[in-house]
C-alpha atoms as a PDB file:
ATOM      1  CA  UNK A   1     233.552  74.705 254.644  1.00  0.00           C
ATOM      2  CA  UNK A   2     233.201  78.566 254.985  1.00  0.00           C
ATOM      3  CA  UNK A   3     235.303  80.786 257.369  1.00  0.00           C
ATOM      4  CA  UNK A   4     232.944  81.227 260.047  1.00  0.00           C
ATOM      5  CA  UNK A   5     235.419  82.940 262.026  1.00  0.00           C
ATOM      6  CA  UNK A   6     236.207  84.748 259.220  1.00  0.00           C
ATOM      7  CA  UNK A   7     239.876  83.647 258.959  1.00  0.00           C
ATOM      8  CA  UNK A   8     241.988  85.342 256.187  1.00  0.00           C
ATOM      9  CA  UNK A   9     245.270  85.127 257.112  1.00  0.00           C
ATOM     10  CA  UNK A  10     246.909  83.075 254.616  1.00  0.00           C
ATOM     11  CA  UNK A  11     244.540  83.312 252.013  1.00  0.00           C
ATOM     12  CA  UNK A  12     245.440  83.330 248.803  1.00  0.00           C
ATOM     13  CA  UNK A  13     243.181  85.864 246.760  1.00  0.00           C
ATOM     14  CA  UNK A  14     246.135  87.266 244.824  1.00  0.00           C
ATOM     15  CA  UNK A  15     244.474  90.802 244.795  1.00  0.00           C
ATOM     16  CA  UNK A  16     245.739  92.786 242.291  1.00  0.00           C
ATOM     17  CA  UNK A  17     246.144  89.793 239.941  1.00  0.00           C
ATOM     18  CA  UNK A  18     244.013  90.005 237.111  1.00  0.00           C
ATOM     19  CA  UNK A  19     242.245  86.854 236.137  1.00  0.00           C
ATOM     20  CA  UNK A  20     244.057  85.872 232.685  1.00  0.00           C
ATOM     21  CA  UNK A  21     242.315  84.302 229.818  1.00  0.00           C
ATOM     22  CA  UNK A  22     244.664  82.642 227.344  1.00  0.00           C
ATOM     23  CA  UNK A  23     243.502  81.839 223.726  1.00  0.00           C
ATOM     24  CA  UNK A  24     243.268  78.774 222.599  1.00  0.00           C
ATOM     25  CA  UNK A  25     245.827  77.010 221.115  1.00  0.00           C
ATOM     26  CA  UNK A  26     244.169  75.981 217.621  1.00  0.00           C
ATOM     27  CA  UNK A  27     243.263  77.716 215.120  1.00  0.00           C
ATOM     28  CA  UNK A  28     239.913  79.058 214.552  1.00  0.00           C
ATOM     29  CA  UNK A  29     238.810  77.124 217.546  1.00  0.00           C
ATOM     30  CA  UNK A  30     238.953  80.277 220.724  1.00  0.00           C
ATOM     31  CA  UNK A  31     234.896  81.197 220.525  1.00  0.00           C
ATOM     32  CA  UNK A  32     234.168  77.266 220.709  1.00  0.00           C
ATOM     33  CA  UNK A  33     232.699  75.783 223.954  1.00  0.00           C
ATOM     34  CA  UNK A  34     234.653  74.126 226.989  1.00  0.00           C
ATOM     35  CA  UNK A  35     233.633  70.918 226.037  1.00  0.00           C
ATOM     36  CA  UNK A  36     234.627  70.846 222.166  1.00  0.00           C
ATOM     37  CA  UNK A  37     237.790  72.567 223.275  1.00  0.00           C
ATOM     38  CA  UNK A  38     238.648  69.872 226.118  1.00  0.00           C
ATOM     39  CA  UNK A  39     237.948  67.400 222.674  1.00  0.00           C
ATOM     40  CA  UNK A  40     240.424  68.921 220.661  1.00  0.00           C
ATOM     41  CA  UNK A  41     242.736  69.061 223.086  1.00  0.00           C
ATOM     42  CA  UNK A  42     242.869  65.846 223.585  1.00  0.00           C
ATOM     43  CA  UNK A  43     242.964  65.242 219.430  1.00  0.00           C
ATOM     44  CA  UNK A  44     245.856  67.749 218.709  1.00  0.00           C
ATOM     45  CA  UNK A  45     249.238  68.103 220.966  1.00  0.00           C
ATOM     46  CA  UNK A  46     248.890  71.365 222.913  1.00  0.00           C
ATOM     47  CA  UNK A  47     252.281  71.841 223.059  1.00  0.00           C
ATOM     48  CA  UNK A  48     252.765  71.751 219.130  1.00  0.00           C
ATOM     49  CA  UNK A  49     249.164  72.154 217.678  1.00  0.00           C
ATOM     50  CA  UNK A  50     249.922  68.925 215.572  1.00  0.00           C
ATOM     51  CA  UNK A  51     248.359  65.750 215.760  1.00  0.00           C
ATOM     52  CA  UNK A  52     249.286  61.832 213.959  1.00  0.00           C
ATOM     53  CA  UNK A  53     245.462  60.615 213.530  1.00  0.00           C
ATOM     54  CA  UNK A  54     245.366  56.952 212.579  1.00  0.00           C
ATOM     55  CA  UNK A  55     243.218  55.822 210.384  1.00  0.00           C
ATOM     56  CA  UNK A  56     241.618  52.693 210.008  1.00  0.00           C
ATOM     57  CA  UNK A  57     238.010  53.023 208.998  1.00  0.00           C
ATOM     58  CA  UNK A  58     238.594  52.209 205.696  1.00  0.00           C
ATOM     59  CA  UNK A  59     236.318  49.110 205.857  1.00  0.00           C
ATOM     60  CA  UNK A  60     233.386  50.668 205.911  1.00  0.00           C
ATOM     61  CA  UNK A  61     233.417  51.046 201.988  1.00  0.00           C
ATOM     62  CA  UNK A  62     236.138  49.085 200.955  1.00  0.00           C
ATOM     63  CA  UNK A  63     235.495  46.200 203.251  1.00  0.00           C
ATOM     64  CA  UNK A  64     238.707  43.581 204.881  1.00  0.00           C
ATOM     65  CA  UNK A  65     241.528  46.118 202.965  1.00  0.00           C
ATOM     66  CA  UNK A  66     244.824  44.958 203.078  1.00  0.00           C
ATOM     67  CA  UNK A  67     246.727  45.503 206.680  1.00  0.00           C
ATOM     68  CA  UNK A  68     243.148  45.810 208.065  1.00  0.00           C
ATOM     69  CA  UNK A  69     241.799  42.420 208.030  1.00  0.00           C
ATOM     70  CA  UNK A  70     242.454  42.100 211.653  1.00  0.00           C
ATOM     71  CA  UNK A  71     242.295  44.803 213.423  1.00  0.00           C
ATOM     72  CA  UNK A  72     242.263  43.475 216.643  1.00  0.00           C
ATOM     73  CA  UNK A  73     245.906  42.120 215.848  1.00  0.00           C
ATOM     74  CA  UNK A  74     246.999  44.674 213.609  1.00  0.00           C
ATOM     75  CA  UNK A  75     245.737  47.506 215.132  1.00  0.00           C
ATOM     76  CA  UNK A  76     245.879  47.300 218.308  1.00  0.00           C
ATOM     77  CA  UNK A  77     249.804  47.597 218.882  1.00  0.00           C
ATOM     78  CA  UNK A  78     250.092  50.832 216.940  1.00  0.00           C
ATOM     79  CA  UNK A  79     247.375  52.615 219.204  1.00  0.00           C
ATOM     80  CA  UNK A  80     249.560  53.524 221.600  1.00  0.00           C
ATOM     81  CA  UNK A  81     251.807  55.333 219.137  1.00  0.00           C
ATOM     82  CA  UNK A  82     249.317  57.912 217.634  1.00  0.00           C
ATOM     83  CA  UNK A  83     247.623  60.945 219.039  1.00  0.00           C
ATOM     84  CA  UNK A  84     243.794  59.640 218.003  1.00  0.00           C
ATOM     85  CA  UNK A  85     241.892  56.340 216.146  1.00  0.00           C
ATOM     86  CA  UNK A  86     240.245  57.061 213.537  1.00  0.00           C
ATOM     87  CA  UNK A  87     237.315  53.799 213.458  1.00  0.00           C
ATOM     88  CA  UNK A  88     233.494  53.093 212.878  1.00  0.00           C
ATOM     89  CA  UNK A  89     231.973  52.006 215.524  1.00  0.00           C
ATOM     90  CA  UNK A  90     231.655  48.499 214.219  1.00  0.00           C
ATOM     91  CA  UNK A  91     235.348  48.308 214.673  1.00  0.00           C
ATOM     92  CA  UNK A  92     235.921  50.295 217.652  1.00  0.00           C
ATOM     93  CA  UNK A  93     233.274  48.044 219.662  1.00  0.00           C
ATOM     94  CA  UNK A  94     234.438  44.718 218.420  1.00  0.00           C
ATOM     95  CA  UNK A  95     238.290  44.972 218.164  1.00  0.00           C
ATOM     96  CA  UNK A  96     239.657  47.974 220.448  1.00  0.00           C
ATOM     97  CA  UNK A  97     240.286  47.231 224.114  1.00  0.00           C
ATOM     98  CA  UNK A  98     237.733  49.850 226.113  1.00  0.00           C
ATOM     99  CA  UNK A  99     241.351  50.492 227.774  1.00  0.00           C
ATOM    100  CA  UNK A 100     242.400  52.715 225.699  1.00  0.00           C
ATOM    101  CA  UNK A 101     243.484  56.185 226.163  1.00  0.00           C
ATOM    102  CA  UNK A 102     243.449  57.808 222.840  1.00  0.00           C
ATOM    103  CA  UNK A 103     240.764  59.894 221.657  1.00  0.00           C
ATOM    104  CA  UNK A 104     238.418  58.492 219.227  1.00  0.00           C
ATOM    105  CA  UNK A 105     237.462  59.977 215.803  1.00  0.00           C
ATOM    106  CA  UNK A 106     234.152  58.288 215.177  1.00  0.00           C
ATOM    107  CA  UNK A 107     233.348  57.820 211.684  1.00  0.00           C
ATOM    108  CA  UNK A 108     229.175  59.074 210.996  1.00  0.00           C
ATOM    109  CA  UNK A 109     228.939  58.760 207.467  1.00  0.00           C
ATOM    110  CA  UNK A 110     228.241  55.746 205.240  1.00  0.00           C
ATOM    111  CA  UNK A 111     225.920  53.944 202.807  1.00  0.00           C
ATOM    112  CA  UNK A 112     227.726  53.000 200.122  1.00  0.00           C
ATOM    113  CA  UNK A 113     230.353  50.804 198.943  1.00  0.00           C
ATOM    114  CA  UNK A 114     233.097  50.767 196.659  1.00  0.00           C
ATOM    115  CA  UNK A 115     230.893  49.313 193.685  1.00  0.00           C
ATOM    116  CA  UNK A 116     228.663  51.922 194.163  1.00  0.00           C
ATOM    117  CA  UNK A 117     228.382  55.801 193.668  1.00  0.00           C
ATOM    118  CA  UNK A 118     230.972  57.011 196.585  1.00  0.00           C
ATOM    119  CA  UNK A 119     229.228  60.359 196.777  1.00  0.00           C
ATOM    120  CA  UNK A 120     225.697  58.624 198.384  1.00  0.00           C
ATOM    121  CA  UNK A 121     226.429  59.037 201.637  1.00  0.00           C
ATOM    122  CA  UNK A 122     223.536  59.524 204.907  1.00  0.00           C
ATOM    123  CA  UNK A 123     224.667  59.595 208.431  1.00  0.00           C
ATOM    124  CA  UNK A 124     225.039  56.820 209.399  1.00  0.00           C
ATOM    125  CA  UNK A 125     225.778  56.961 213.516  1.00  0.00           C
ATOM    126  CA  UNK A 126     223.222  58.938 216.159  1.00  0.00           C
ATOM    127  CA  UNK A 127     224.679  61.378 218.297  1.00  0.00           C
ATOM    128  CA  UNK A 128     223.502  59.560 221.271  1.00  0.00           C
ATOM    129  CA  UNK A 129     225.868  56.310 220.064  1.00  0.00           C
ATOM    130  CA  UNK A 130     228.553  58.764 219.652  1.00  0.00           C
ATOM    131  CA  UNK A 131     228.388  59.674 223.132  1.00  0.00           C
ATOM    132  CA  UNK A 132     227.906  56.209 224.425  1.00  0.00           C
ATOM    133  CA  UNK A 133     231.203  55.770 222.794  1.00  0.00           C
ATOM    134  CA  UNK A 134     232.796  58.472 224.260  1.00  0.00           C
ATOM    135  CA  UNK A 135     233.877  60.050 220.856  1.00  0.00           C
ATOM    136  CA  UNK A 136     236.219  63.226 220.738  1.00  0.00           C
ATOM    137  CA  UNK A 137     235.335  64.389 217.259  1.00  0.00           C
ATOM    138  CA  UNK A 138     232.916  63.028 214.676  1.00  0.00           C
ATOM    139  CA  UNK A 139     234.009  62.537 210.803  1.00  0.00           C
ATOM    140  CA  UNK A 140     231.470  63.058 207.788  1.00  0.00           C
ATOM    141  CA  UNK A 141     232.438  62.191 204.342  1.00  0.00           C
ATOM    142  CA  UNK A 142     232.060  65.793 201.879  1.00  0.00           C
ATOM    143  CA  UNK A 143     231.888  65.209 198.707  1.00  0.00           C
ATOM    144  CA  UNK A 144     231.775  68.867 196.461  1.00  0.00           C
ATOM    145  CA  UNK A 145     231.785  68.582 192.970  1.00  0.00           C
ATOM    146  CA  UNK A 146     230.353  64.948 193.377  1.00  0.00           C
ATOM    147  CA  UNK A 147     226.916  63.536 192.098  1.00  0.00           C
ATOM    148  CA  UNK A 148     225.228  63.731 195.969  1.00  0.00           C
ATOM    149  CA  UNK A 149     226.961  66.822 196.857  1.00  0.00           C
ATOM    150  CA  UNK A 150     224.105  68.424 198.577  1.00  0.00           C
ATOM    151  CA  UNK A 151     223.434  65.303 200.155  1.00  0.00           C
ATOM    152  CA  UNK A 152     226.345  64.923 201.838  1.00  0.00           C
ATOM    153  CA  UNK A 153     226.917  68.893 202.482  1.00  0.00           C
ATOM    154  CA  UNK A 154     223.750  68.132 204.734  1.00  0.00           C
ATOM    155  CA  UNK A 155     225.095  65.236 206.120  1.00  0.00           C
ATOM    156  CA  UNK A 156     227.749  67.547 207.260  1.00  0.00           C
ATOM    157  CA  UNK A 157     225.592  70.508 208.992  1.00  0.00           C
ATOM    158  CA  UNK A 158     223.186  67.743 210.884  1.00  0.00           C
ATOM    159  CA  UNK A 159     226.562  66.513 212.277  1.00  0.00           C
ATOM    160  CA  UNK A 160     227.814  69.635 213.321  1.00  0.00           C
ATOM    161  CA  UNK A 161     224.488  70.753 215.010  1.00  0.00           C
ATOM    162  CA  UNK A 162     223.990  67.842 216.906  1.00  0.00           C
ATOM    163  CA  UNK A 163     227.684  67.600 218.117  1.00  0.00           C
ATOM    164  CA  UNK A 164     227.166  71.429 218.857  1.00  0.00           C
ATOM    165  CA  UNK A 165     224.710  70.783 221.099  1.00  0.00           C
ATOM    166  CA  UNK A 166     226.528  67.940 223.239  1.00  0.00           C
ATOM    167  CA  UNK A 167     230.386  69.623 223.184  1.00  0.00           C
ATOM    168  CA  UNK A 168     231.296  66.941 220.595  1.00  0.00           C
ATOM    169  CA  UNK A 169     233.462  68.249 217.304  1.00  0.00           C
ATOM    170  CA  UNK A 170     233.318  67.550 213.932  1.00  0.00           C
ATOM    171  CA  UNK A 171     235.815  66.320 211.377  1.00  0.00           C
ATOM    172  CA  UNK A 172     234.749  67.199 207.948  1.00  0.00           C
ATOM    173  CA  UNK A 173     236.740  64.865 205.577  1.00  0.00           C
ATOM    174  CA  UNK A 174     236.271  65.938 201.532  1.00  0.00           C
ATOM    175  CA  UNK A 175     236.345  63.171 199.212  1.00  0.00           C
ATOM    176  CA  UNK A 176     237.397  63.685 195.607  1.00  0.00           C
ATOM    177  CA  UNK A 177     236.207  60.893 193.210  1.00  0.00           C
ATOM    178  CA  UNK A 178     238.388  60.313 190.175  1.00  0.00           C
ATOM    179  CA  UNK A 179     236.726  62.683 187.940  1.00  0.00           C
ATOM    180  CA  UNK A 180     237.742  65.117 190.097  1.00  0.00           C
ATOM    181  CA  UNK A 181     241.539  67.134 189.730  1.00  0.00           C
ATOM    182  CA  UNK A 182     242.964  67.055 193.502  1.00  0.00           C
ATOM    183  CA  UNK A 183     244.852  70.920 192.846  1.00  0.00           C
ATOM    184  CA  UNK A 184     245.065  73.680 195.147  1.00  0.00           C
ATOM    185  CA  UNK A 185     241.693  75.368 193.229  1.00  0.00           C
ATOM    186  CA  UNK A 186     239.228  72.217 194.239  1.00  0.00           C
ATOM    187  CA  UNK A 187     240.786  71.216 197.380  1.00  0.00           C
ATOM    188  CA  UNK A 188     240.631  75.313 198.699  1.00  0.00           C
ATOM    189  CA  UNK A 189     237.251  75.334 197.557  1.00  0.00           C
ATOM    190  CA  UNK A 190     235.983  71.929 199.257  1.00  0.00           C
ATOM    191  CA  UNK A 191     238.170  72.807 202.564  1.00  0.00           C
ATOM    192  CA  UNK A 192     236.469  76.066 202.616  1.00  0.00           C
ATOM    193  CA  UNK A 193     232.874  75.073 202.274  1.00  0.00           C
ATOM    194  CA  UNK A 194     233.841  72.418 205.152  1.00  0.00           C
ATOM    195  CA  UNK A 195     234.865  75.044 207.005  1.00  0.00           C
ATOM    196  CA  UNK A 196     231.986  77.560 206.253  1.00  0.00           C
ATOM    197  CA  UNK A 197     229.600  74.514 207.268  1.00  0.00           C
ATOM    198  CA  UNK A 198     230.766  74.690 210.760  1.00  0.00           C
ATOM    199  CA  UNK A 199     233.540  72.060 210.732  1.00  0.00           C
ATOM    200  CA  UNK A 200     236.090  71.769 213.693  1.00  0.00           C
ATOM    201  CA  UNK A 201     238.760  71.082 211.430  1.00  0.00           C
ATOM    202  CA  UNK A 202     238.906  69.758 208.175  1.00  0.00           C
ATOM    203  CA  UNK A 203     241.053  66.443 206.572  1.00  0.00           C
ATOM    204  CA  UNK A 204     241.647  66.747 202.792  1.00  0.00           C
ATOM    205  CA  UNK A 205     244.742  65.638 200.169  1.00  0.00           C
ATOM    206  CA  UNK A 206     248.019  67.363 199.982  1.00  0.00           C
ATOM    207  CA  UNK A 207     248.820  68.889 196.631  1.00  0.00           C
ATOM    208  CA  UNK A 208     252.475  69.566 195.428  1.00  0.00           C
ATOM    209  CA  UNK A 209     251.561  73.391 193.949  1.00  0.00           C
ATOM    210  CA  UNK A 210     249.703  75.735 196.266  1.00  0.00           C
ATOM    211  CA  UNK A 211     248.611  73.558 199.295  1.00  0.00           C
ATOM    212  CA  UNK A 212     250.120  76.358 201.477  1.00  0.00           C
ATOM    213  CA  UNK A 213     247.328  79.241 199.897  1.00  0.00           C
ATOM    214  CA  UNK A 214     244.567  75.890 200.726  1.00  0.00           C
ATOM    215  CA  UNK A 215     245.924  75.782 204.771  1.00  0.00           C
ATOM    216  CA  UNK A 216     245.631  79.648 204.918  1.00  0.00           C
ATOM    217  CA  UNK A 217     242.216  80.145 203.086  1.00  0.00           C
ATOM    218  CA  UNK A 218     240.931  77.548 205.648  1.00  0.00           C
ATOM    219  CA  UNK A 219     240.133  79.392 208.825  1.00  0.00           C
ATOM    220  CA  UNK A 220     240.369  76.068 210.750  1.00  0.00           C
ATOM    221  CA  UNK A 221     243.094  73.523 210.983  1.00  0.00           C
ATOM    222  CA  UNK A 222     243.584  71.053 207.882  1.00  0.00           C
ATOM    223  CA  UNK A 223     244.717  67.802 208.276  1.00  0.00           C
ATOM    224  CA  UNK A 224     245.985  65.862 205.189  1.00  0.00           C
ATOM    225  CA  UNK A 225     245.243  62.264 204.187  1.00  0.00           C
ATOM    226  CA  UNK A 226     247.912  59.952 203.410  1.00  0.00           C
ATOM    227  CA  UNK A 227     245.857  58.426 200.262  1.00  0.00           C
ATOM    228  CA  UNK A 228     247.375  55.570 198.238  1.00  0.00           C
ATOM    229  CA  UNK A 229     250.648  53.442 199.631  1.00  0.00           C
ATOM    230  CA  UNK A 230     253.504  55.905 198.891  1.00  0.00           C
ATOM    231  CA  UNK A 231     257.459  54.258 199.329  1.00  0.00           C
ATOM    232  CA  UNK A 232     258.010  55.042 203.390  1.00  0.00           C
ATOM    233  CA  UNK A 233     260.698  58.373 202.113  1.00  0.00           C
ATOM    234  CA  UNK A 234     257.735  59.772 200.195  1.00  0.00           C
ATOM    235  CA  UNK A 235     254.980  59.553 202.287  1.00  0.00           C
ATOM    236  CA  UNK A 236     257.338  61.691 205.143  1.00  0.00           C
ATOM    237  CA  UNK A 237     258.390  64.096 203.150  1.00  0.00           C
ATOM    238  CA  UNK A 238     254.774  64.679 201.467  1.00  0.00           C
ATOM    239  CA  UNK A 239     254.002  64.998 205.338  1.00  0.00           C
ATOM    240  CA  UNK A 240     257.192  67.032 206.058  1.00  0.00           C
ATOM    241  CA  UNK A 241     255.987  69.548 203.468  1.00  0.00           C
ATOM    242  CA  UNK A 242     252.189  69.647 204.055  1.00  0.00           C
ATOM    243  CA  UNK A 243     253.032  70.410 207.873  1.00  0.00           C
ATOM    244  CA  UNK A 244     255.920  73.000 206.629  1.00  0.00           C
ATOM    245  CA  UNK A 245     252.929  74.783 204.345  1.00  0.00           C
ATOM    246  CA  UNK A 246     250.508  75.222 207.019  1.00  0.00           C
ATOM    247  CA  UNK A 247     248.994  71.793 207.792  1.00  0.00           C
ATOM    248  CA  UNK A 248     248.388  71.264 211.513  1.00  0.00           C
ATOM    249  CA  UNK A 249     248.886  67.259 211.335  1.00  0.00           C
ATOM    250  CA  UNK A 250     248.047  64.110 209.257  1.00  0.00           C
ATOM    251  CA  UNK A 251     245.780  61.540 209.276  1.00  0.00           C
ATOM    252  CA  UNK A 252     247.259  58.372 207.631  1.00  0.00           C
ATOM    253  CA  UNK A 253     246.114  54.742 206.999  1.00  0.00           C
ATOM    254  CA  UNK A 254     247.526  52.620 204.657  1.00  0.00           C
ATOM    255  CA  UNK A 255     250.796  54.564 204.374  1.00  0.00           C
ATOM    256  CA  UNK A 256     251.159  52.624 208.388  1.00  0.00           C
ATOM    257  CA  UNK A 257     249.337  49.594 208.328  1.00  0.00           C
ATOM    258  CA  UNK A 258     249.640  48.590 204.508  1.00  0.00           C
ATOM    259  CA  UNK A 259     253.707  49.368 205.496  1.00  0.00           C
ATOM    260  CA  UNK A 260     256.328  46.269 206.041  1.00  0.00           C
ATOM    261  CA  UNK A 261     257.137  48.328 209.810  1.00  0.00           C
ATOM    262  CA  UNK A 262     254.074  49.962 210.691  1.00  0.00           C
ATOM    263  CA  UNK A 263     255.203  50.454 214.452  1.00  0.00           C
ATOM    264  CA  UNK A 264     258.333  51.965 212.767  1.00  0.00           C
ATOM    265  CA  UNK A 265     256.526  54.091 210.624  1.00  0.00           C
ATOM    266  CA  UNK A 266     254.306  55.110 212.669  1.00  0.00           C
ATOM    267  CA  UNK A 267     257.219  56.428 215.063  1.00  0.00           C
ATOM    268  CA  UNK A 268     258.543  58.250 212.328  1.00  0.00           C
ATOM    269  CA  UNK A 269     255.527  60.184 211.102  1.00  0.00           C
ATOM    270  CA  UNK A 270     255.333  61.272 214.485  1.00  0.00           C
ATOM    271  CA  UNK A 271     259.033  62.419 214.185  1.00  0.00           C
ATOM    272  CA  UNK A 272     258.617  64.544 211.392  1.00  0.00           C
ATOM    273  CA  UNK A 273     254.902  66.426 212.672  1.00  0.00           C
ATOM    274  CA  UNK A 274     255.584  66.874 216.515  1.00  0.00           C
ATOM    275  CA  UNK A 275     259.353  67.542 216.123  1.00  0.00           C
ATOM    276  CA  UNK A 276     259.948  68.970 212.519  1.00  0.00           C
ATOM    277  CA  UNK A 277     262.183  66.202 211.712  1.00  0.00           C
ATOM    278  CA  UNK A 278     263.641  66.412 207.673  1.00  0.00           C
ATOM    279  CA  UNK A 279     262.413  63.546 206.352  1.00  0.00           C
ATOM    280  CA  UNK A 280     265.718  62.001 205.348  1.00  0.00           C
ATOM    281  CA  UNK A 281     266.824  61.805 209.465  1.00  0.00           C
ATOM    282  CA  UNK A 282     262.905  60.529 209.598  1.00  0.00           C
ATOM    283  CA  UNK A 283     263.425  57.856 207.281  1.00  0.00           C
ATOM    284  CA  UNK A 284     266.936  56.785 209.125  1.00  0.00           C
ATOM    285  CA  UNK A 285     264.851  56.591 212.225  1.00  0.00           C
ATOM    286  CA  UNK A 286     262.538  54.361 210.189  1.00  0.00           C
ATOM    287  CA  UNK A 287     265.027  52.208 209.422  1.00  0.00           C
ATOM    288  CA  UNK A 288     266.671  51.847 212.665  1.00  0.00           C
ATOM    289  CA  UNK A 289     263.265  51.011 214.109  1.00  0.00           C
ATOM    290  CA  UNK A 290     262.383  48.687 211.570  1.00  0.00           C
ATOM    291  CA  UNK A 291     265.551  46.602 211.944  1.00  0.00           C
ATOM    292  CA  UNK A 292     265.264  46.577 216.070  1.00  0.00           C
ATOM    293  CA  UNK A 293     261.890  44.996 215.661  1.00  0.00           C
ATOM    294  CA  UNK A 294     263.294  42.724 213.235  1.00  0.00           C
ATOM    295  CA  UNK A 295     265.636  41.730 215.799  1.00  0.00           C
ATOM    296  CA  UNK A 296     263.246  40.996 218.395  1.00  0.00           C
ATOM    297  CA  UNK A 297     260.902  39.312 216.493  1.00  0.00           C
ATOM    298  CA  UNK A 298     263.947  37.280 215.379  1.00  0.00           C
ATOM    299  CA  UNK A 299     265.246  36.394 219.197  1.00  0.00           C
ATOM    300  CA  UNK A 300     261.363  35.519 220.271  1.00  0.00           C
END
């Protein structure tokens, strides 16, 4: 209610205290609206600027891949261990408790299969779905240098303008088909373009020469992809290094699920992006995980 009496003792109008406006925390991302930014907060730590994505929307080309033929059981129990899911909505509505907590990275592209020209993309989710089901950020396939890469360079900037309009961002996630040479010269240019296109952020491959002049060139942050099943020491120090040269997180599949410990491995991703763990102490946490859940599973 108002002071009708007009009442100010006790008030605290802090004159002489200048309203402050901080910047926000990620990169690229301070002219974006409330909404978007509230999203990405909730994607990518605050406190480090990092986030663990998990993904599992693999299915929606390859079909029932290994460590994903259940998601419901095999899922489900890592969930609580990364910062966001990355899922189609086929997946998220049939297999992930509407509990959840995590912020959901809703894949919008699709079309093809694996037997089939990977490039072909459309979108293939409505913005008003995506809202329905609450989604954080939006991910479209990009796919420059390939066969449809106008196509899906359009698929892109529909995405973007209709999450624009609705506070919803977008994940721009560039595929390279095998023709293609994943080196710090294609991946800067297809990270770029992503980027140019109005992408929130942008999730692409790590490369062992130059992937620290890609993350810079990219005026928003760059995720990398954990790609094929690496042995667990390799796949945390390729994300040890891509974090060290710039890379503001990781979004890895079957380097968790397709691993003998996901829980374990999960953990120790996490170790080595939010806490700058060296791999090797990463991989003894690994271990050490990986042996207690042995344990259990061995005294149930």
């Amino acid at each position: 209610m108002p002071d009708i009496d007009d009442v100010q003792d006790g008030k605290q109008y802090h004159v002489g205290v200048p309203m402050e406006a901080k910047a926000f925390f990620l990169k690229g991302s301070n002219s974006l609206d409330w909404g978007i930014k509230n999203r990405l907060a909730r994607i990518f730590s605050p406190t480090t600027g990092r986030t663990v994505m998990l993904a599992v929307d693999h299915g929606y080309f390859q079909g029932p891949t290994t460590g994903l033929e259940r998601i419901d059981l095999n899922i489900v129990p890592l969930v609580p261990y990364a910062d966001a899911l990355m899922i189609t909505r086929g997946a998220l509505r049939t297999s992930i408790p509407p509990e959840m907590q995590k912020p959901v990275v809703l894949r919008c592209s699709g079309g093809q299969s694996m037997l089939k020209e990977l490039s072909n993309e459309l979108v293939a989710v409505d913005i008003q779905d995506a809202l329905r089901l609450n989604a954080a950020a939006m991910a479209v396939q990009v796919y420059i240098g390939g066969e449809h890469e106008h196509q899906s360079v359009g698929n892109l900037v529909k995405v973007v303008d209709a999450g624009n309009q609705y506070g919803i961002a977008t994940l721009a996630v560039t595929g390279v088909g095998k023709e293609l040479v994943r080196d710090s010269r294609y991946l800067g240019l297809a990270t770029r373009i992503c980027a140019e296109m109005g992408a929130h952020f942008v999730k692409t491959y790590y490369c062992e020469s130059g992937f620290s002049r890609v993350a810079a060139a990219c005026p928003v942050p760059v995720l990398i992809a954990g790609g094929k099943k690496l042995p667990e020491l390799d796949a945390l120090r390729m994300a040890y290094r891509a974090v060290d040269e710039g890379a503001a997180g990781v979004d890895m599949g079957r380097n968790v699920f397709q691993c003998e410990a996901p829980m374990a491995m999960l953990q120790a991703v996490r170790a080595v992006v939010h806490e700058k763990e060296k791999p090797e102490k990463a991989y003894e946490l690994f271990l050490s995980l990986k042996n207690q859940d042995a344990f259990a599973a061995q005294r149930s």
